[in-house]
C-alpha atoms as a PDB file:
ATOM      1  CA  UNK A   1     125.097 110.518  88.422  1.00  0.00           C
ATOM      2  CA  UNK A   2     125.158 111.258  92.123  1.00  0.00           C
ATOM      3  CA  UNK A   3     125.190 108.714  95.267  1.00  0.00           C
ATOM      4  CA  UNK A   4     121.600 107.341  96.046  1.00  0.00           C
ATOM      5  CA  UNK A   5     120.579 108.844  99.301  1.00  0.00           C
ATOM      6  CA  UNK A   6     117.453 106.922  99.929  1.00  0.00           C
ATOM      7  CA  UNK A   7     116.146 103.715  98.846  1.00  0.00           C
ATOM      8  CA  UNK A   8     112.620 102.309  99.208  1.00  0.00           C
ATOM      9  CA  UNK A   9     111.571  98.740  99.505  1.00  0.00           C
ATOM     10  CA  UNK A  10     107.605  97.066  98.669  1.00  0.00           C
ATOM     11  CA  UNK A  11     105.962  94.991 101.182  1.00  0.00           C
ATOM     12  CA  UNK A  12     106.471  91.955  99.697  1.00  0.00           C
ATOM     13  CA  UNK A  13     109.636  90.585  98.055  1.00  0.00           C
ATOM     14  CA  UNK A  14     107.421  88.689  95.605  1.00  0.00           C
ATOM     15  CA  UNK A  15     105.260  91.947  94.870  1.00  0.00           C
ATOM     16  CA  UNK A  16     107.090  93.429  91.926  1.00  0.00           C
ATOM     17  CA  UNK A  17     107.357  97.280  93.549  1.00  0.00           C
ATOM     18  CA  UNK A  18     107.959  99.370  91.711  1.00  0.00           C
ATOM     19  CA  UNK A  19     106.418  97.798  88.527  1.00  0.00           C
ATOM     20  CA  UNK A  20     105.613 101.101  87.478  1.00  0.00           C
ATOM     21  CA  UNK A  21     106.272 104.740  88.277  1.00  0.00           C
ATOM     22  CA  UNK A  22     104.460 107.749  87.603  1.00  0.00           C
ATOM     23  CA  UNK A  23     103.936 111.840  88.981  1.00  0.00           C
ATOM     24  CA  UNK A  24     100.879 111.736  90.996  1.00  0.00           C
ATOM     25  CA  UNK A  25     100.631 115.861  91.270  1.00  0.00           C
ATOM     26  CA  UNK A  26     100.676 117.276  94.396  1.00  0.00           C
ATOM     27  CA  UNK A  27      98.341 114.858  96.486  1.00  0.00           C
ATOM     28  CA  UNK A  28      98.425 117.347  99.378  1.00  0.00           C
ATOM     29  CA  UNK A  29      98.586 120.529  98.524  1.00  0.00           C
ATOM     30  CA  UNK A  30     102.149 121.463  99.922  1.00  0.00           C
ATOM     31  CA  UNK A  31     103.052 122.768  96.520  1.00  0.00           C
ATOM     32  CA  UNK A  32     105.536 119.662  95.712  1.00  0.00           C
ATOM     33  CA  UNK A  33     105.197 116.824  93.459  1.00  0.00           C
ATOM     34  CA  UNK A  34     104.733 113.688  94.278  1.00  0.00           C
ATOM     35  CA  UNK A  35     105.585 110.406  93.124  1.00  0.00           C
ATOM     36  CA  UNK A  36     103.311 107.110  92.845  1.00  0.00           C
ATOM     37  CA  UNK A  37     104.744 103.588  92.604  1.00  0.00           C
ATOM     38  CA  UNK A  38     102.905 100.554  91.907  1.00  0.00           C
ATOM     39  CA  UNK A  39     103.377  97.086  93.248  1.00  0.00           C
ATOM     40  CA  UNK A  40     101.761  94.810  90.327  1.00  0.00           C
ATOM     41  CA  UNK A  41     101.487  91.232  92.574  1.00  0.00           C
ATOM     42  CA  UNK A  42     101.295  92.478  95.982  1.00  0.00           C
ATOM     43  CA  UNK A  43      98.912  90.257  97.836  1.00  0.00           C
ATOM     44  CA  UNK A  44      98.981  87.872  95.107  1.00  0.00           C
ATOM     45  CA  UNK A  45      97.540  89.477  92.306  1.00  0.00           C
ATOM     46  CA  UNK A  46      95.654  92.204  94.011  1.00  0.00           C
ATOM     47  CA  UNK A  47      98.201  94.801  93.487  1.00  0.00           C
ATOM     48  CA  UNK A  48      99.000  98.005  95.487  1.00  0.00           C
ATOM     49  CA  UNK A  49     100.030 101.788  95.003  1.00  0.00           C
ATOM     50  CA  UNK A  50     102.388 103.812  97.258  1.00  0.00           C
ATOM     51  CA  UNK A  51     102.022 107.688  97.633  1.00  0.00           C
ATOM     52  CA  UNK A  52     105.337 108.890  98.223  1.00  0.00           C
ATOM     53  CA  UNK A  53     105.503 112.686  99.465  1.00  0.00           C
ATOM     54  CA  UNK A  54     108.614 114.156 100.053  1.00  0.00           C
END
């Protein structure tokens, strides 16, 4: 394994990011994929999803 480079943090400490993770295809179009991470309690119970385009 190599050193982490980057790290990401939610919103919310109480927001459970990163919940779950999936490949979101390439959202725009730069020919790159892209990553979507969910955030199962943000705002309570609403929930939230993060587009993350490198």
């Amino acid at each position: 394994m190599g050193t982490a480079t980057h790290s990401l943090r939610g919103q919310s400490d109480q927001g459970y990011f990163g919940f779950s993770v999936g490949m979101a295809g390439d959202v725009n179009g730069d020919g790159l994929a892209d990553l979507l991470i969910g955030a199962s309690h943000w705002g309570g119970t609403r929930g939230a999803a993060y587009v993350i385009i490198p």
